[in-house]
C-alpha atoms as a PDB file:
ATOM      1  CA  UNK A   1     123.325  93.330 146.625  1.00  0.00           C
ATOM      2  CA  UNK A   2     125.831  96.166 145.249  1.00  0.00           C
ATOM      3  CA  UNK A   3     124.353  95.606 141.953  1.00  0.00           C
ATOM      4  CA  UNK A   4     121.135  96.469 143.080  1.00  0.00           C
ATOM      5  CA  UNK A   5     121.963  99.496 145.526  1.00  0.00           C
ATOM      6  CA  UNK A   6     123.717 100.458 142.382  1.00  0.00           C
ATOM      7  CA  UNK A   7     120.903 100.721 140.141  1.00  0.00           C
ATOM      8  CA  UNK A   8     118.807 102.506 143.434  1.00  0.00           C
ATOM      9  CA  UNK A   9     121.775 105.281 143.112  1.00  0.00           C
ATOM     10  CA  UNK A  10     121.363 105.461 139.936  1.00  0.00           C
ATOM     11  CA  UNK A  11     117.467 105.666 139.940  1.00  0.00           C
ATOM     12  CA  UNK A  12     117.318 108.692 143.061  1.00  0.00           C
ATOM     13  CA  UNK A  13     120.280 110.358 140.886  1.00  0.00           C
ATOM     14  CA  UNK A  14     118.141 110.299 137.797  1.00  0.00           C
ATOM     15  CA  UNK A  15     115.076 111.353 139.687  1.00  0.00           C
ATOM     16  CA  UNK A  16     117.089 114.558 141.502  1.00  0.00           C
ATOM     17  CA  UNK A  17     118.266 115.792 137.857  1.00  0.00           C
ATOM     18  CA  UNK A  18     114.582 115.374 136.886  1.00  0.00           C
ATOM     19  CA  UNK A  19     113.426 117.070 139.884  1.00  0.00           C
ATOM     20  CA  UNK A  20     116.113 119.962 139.076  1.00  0.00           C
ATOM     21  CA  UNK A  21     115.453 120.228 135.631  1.00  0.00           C
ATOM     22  CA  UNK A  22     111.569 120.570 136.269  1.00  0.00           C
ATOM     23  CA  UNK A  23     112.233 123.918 138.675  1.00  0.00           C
ATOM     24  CA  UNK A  24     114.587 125.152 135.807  1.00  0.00           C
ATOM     25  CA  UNK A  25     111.464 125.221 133.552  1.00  0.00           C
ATOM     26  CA  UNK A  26     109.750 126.276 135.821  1.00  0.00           C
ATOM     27  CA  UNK A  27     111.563 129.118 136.391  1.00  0.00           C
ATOM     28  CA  UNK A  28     112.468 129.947 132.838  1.00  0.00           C
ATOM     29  CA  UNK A  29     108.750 130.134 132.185  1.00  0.00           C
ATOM     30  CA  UNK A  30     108.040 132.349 134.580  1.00  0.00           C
ATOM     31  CA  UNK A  31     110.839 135.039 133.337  1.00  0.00           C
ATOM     32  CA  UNK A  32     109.502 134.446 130.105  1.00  0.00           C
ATOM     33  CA  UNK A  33     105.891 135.333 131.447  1.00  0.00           C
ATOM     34  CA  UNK A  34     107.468 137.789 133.341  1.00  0.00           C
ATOM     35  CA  UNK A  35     108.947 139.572 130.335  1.00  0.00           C
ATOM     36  CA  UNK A  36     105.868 138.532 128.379  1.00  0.00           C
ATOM     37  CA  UNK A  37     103.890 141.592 130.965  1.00  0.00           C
ATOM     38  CA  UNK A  38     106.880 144.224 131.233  1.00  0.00           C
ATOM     39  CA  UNK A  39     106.115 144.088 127.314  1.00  0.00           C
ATOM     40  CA  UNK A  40     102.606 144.891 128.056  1.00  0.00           C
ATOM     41  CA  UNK A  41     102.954 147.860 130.797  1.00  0.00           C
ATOM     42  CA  UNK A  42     106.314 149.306 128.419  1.00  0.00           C
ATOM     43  CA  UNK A  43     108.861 148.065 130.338  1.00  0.00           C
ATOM     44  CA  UNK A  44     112.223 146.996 128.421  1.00  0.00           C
ATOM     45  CA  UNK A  45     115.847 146.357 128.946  1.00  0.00           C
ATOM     46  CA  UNK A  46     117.107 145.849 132.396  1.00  0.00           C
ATOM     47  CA  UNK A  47     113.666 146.930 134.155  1.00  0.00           C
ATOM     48  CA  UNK A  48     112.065 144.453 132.014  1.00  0.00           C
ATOM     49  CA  UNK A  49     114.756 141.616 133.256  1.00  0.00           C
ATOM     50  CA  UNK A  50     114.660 142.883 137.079  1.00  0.00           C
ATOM     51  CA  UNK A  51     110.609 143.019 136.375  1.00  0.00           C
ATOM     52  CA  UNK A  52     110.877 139.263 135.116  1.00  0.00           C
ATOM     53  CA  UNK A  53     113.108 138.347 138.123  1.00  0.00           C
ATOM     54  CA  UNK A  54     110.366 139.164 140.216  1.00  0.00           C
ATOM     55  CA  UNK A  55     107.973 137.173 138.558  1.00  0.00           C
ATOM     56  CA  UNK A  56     110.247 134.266 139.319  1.00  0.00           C
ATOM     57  CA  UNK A  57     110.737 135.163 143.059  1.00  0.00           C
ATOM     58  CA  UNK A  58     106.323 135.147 143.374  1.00  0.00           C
ATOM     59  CA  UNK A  59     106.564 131.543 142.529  1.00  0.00           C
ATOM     60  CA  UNK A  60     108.381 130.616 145.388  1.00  0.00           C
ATOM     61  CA  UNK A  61     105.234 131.961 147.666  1.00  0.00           C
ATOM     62  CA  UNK A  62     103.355 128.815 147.353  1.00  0.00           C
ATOM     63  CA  UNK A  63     103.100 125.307 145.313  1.00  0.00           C
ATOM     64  CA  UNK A  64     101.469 126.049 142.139  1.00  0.00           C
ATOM     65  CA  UNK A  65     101.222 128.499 139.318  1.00  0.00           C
ATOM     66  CA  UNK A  66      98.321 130.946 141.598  1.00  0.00           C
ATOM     67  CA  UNK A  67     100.860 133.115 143.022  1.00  0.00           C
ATOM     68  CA  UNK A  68     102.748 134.101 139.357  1.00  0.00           C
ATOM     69  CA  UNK A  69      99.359 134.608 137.885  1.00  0.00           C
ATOM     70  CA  UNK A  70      97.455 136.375 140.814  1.00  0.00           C
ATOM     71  CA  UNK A  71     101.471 138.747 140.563  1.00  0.00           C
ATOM     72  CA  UNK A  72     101.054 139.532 136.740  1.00  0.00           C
ATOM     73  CA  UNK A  73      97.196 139.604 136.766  1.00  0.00           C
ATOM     74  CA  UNK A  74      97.791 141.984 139.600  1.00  0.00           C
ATOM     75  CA  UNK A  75     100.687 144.035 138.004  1.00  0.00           C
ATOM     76  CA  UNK A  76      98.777 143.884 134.691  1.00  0.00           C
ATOM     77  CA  UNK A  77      95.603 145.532 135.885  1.00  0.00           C
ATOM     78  CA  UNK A  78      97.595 148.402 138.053  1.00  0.00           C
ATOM     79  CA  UNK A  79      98.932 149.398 134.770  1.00  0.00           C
ATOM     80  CA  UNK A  80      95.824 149.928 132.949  1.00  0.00           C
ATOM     81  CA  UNK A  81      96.058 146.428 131.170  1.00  0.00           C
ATOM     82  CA  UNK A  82      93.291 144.336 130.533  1.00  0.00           C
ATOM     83  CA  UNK A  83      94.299 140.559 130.504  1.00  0.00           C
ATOM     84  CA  UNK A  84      92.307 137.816 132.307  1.00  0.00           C
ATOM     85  CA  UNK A  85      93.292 134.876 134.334  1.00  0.00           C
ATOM     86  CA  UNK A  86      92.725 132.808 131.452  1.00  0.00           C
ATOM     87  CA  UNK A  87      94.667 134.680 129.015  1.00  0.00           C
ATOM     88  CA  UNK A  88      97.866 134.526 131.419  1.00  0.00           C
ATOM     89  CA  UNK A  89      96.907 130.700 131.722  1.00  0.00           C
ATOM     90  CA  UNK A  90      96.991 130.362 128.519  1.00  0.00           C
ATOM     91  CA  UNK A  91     100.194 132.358 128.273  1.00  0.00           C
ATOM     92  CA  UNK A  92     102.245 130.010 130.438  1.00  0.00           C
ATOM     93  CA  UNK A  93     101.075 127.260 128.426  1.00  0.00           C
ATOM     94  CA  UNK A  94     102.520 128.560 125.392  1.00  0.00           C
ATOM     95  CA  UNK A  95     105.458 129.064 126.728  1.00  0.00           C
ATOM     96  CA  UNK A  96     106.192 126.180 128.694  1.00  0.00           C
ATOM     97  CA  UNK A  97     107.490 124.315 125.648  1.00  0.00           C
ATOM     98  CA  UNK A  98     109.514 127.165 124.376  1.00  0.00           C
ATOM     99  CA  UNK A  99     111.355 127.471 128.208  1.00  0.00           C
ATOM    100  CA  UNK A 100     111.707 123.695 128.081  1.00  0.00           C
ATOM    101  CA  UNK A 101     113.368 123.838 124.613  1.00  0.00           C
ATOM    102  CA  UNK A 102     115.635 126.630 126.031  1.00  0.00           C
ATOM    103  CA  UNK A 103     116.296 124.591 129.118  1.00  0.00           C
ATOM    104  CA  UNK A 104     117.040 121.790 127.135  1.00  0.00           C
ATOM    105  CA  UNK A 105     119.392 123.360 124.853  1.00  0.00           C
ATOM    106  CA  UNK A 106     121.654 124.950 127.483  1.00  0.00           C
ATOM    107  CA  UNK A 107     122.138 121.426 129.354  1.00  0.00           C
ATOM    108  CA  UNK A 108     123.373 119.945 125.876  1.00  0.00           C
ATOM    109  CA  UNK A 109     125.159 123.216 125.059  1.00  0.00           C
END
């Protein structure tokens, strides 16, 4: 039986590193995204970093990627930038891999 709760501890371990790792992406997309628009509306340096912060905080307003897009579609289009849901969509996607990589990196680092 120890062999076996062994391998259970070993599988929920696995699973919570998993879990953690996911919200790490997660969240370095979402800086990335968030940088992404402070380019956009001008913003650099440490604005564009406490700008990008706040990207990351909107995520934690509900499950899913609606409240970081309706944020940046939102802070987008009060700066005079024209960008559609889509294009921010499509934005996360291309940088999903790229946090993931940088993620990824830092763990084996």
């Amino acid at each position: 039986m120890s062999s076996f709760d062994d391998r259970e501890r070993a599988e929920e371990a696995r699973y919570a590193l998993d879990q953690q790792t996911q919200m790490r992406v997660a969240a370095r997309r979402n800086k990335l995204l968030g940088l992404w628009a402070a380019g956009l509306m001008g913003v650099s340096g440490a604005d564009a970093e406490v700008y990008a912060k706040s990207v990351v905080v909107a995520d934690l307003e509900e499950a899913g990627d609606g409240d970081v897009i309706r944020k940046v579609l939102g802070d987008l289009t009060a700066a005079g930038i024209t960008r559609t849901e889509a294009q921010i969509k499509e934005e996360l996607a291309r940088l999903l891999p790229v946090a993931r990589e940088e993620i990824i990196r830092e763990v084996k680092g």
